[in-house]
C-alpha atoms as a PDB file:
ATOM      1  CA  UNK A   1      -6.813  -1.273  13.832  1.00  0.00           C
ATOM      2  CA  UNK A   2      -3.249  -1.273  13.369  1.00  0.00           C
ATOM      3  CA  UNK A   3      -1.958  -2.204   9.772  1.00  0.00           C
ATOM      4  CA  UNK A   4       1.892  -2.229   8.272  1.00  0.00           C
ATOM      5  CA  UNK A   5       2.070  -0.855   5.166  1.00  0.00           C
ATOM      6  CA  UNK A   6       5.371  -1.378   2.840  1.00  0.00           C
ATOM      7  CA  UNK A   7       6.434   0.582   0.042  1.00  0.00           C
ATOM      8  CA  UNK A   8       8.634  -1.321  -2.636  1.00  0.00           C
ATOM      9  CA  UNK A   9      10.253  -0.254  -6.144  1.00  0.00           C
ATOM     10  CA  UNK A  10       9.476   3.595  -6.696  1.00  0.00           C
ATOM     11  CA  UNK A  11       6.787   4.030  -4.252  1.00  0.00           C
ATOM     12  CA  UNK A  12       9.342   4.463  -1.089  1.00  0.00           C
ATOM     13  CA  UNK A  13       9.541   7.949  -2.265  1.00  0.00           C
ATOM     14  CA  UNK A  14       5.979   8.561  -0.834  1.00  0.00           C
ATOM     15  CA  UNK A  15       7.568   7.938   2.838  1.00  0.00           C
ATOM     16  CA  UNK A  16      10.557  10.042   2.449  1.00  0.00           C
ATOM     17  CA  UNK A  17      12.183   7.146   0.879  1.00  0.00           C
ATOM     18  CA  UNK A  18      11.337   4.434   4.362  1.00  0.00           C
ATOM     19  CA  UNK A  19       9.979   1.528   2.948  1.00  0.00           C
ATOM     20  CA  UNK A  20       7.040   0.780   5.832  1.00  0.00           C
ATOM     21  CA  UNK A  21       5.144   2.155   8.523  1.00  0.00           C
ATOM     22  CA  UNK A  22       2.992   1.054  11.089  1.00  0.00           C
ATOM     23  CA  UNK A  23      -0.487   2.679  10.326  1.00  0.00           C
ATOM     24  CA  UNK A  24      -4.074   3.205  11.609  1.00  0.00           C
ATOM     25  CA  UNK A  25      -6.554   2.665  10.197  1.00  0.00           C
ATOM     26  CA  UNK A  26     -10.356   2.080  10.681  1.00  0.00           C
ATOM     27  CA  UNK A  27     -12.173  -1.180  11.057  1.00  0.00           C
ATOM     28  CA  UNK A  28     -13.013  -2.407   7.629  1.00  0.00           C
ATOM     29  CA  UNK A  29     -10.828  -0.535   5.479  1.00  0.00           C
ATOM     30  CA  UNK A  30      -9.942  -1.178   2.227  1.00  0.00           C
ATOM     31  CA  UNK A  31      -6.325  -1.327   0.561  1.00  0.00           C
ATOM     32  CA  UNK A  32      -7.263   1.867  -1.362  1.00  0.00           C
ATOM     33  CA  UNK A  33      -8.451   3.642   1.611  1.00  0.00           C
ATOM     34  CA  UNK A  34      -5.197   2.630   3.875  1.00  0.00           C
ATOM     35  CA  UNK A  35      -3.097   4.102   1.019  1.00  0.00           C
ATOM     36  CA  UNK A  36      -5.102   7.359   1.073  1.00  0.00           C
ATOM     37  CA  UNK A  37      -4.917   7.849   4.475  1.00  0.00           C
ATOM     38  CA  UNK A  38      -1.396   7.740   4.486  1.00  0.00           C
ATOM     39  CA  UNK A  39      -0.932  10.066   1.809  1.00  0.00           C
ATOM     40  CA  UNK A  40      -1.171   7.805  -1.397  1.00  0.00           C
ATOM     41  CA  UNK A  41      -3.374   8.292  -3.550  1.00  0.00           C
ATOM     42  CA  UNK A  42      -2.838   5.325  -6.028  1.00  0.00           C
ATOM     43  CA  UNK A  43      -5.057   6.802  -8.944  1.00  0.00           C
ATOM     44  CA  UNK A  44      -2.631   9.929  -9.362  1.00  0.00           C
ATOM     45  CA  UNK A  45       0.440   7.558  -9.832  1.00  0.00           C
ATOM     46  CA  UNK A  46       1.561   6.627 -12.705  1.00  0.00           C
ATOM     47  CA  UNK A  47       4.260   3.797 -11.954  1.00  0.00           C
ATOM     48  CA  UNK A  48       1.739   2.524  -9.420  1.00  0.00           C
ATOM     49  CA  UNK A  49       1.635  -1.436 -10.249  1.00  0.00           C
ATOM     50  CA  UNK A  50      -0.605  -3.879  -7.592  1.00  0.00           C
ATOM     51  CA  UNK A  51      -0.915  -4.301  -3.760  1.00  0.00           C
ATOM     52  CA  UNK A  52      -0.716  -7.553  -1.858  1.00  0.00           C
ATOM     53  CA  UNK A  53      -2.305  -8.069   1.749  1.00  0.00           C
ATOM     54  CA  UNK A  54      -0.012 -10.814   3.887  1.00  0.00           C
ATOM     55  CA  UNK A  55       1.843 -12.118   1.059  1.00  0.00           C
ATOM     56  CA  UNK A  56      -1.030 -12.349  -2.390  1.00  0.00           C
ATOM     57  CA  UNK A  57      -2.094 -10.112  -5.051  1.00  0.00           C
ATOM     58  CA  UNK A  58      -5.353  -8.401  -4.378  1.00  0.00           C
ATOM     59  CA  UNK A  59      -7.730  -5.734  -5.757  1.00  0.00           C
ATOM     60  CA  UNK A  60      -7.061  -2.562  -4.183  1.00  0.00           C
ATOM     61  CA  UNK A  61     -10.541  -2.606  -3.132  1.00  0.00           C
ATOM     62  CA  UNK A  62      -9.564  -5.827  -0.699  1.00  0.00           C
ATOM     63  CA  UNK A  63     -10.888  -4.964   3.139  1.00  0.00           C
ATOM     64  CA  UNK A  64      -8.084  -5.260   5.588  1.00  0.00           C
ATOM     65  CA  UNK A  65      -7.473  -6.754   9.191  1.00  0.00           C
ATOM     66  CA  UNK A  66      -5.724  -5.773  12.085  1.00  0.00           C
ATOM     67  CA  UNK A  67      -2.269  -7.184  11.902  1.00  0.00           C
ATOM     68  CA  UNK A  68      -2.577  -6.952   7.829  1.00  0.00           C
ATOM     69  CA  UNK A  69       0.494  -6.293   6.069  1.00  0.00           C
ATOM     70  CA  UNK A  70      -0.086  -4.232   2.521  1.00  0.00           C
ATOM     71  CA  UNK A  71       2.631  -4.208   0.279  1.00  0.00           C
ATOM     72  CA  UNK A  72       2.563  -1.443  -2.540  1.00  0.00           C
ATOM     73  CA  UNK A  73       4.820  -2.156  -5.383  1.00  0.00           C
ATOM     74  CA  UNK A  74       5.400   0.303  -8.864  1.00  0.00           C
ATOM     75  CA  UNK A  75       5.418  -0.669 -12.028  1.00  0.00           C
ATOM     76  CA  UNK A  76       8.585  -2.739 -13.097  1.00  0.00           C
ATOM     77  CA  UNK A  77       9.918  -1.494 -16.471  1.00  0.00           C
ATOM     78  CA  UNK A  78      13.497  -2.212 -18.532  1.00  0.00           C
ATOM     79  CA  UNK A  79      14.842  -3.594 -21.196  1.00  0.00           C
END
């Protein structure tokens, strides 16, 4: 199944600073897994903040759908 992924805040770095691609991934795939697969491994990130599939926070453990858009965002920080 085919998936867009979009990278926001710091994370755009991760695709040579794009901020989406079209992906594949398997049937039943989970946020966390769709990440990996495209060379993000969430767990070794420190800035990494949340994902949200078609427009709501989820768990990164949230199974995804063909069509599915997955936003990554990074932690916000300031002052």
């Amino acid at each position: 199944m085919k998936i867009k992924i979009l990278l926001r805040g710091a994370l755009t770095k991760y695709f040579n600073g794009e901020k989406e691609r079209i992906v594949e991934v398997p049937d039943g795939c989970t946020a966390e897994e769709a990440l990996k697969l495209s060379g993000i491994d969430w767990t070794k990130i420190d800035n990494f903040g949340f994902v949200a599939v078609n427009g709501m926070r989820v768990m990164i453990t949230e199974k995804l759908k063909d069509g599915d858009e997955l936003k990554a965002y990074s932690k916000i920080s300031g002052g």
